[in-house]
Protein backbone atom coordinates (compact mmCIF):
# COMPACT_ATOMS: atom_id res chain seq x y z
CA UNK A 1 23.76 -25.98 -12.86
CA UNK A 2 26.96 -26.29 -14.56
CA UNK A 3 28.55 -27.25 -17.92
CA UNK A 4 31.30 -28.70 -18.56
CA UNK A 5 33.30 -26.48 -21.59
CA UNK A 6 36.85 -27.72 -22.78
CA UNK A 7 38.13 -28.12 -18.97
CA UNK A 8 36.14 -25.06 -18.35
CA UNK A 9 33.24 -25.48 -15.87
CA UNK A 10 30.15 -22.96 -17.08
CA UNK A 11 28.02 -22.04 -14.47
CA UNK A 12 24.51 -20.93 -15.43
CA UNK A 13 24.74 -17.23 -16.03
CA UNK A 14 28.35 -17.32 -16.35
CA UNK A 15 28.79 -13.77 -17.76
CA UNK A 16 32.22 -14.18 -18.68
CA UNK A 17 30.62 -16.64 -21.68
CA UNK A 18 31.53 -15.32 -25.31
CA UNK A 19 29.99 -16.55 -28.42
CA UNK A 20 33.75 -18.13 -29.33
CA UNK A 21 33.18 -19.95 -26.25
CA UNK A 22 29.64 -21.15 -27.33
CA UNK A 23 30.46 -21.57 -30.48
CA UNK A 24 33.23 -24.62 -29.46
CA UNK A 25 30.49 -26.47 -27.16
CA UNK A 26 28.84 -27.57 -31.18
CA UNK A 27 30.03 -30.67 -32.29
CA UNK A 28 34.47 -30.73 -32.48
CA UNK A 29 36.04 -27.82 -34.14
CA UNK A 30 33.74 -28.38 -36.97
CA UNK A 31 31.16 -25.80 -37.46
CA UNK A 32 27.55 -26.84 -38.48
CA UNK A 33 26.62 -25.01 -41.70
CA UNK A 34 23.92 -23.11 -40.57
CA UNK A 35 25.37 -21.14 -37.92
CA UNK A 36 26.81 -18.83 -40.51
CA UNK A 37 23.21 -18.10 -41.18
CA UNK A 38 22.31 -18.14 -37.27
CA UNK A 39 20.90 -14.67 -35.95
CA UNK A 40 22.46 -15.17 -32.35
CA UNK A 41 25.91 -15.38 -33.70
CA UNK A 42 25.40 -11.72 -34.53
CA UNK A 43 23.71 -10.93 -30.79
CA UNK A 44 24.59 -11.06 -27.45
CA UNK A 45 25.46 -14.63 -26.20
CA UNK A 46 24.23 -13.18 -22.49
CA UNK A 47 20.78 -13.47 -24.06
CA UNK A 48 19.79 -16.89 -25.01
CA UNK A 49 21.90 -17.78 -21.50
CA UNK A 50 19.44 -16.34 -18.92
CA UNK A 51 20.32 -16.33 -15.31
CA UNK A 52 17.65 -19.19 -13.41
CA UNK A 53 14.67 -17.35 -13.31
CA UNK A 54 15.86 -14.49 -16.31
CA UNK A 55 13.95 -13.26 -18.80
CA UNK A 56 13.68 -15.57 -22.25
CA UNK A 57 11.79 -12.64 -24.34
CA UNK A 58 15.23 -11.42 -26.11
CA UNK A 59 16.68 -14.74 -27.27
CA UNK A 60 12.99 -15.92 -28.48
CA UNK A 61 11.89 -12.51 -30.06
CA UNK A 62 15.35 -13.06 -31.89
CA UNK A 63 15.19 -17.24 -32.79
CA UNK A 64 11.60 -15.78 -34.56
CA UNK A 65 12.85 -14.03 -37.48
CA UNK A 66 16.31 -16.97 -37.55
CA UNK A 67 16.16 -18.48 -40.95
CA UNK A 68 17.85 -21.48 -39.36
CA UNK A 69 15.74 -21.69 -36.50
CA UNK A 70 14.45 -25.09 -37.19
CA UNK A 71 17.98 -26.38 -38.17
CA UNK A 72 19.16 -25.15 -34.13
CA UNK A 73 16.39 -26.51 -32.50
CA UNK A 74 17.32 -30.00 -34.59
CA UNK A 75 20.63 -29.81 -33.35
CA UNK A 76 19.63 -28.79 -29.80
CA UNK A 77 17.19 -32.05 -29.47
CA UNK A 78 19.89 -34.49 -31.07
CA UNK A 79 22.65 -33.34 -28.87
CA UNK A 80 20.37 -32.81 -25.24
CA UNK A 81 21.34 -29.21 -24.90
CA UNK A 82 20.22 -29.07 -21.32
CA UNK A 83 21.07 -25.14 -21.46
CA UNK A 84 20.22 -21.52 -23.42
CA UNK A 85 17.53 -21.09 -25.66
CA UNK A 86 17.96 -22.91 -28.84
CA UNK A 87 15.50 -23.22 -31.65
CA UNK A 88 13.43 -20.32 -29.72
CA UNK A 89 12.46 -22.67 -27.16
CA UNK A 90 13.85 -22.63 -23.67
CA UNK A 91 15.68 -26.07 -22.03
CA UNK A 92 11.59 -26.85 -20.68
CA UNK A 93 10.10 -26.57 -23.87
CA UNK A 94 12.39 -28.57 -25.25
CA UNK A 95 12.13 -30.97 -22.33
CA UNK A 96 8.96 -31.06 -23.13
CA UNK A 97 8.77 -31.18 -26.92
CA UNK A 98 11.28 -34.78 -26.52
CA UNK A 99 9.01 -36.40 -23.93
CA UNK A 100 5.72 -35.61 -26.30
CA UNK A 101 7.51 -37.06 -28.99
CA UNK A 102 9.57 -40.07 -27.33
């Protein structure tokens, strides 16, 4: 699957990813307040963007002890993130989570 990134086309397990380049798929240039606060701005990016079929533990053991977990899983849901692990759920869980409460 790919993504689209300022001209940029991001394949799924793109390792070449770096948070700067995650950080400019949010909303603009503007920065959502609680990504200052976000755990996985500190982490590897490589982790809450598995490979198809890649291990999720890392990214979700990390999301658990984000104090703005619930705020990234918000923004996830309201923006269709279709990729990464947001919120400490993975692109099917949140698949999921919108269809049981749509």
């Amino acid at each position: 699957m790919q993504h689209t990134e300022g001209g940029r086309v991001m394949e799924r397990g793109d390792t070449s990813t770096s948070w700067g380049d995650l950080a400019a798929l949010f909303d603009g240039a503007e920065e959502q307040e609680w990504q200052e606060h976000a755990l996985c701005a500190q982490t590897d990016p490589e982790a809450f963007f598995p490979e198809k079929g890649g291990s999720t533990r890392e990214a979700k053991r990390i999301c658990q002890g984000c104090d703005v977990r619930a705020e990234c899983l918000e923004y996830a849901l309201a923006h269709d993130e279709r990729f990464g692990i947001w919120g400490g759920l993975s692109e099917r869980e949140r698949r999921k989570l919108k269809k049981r409460a749509g």
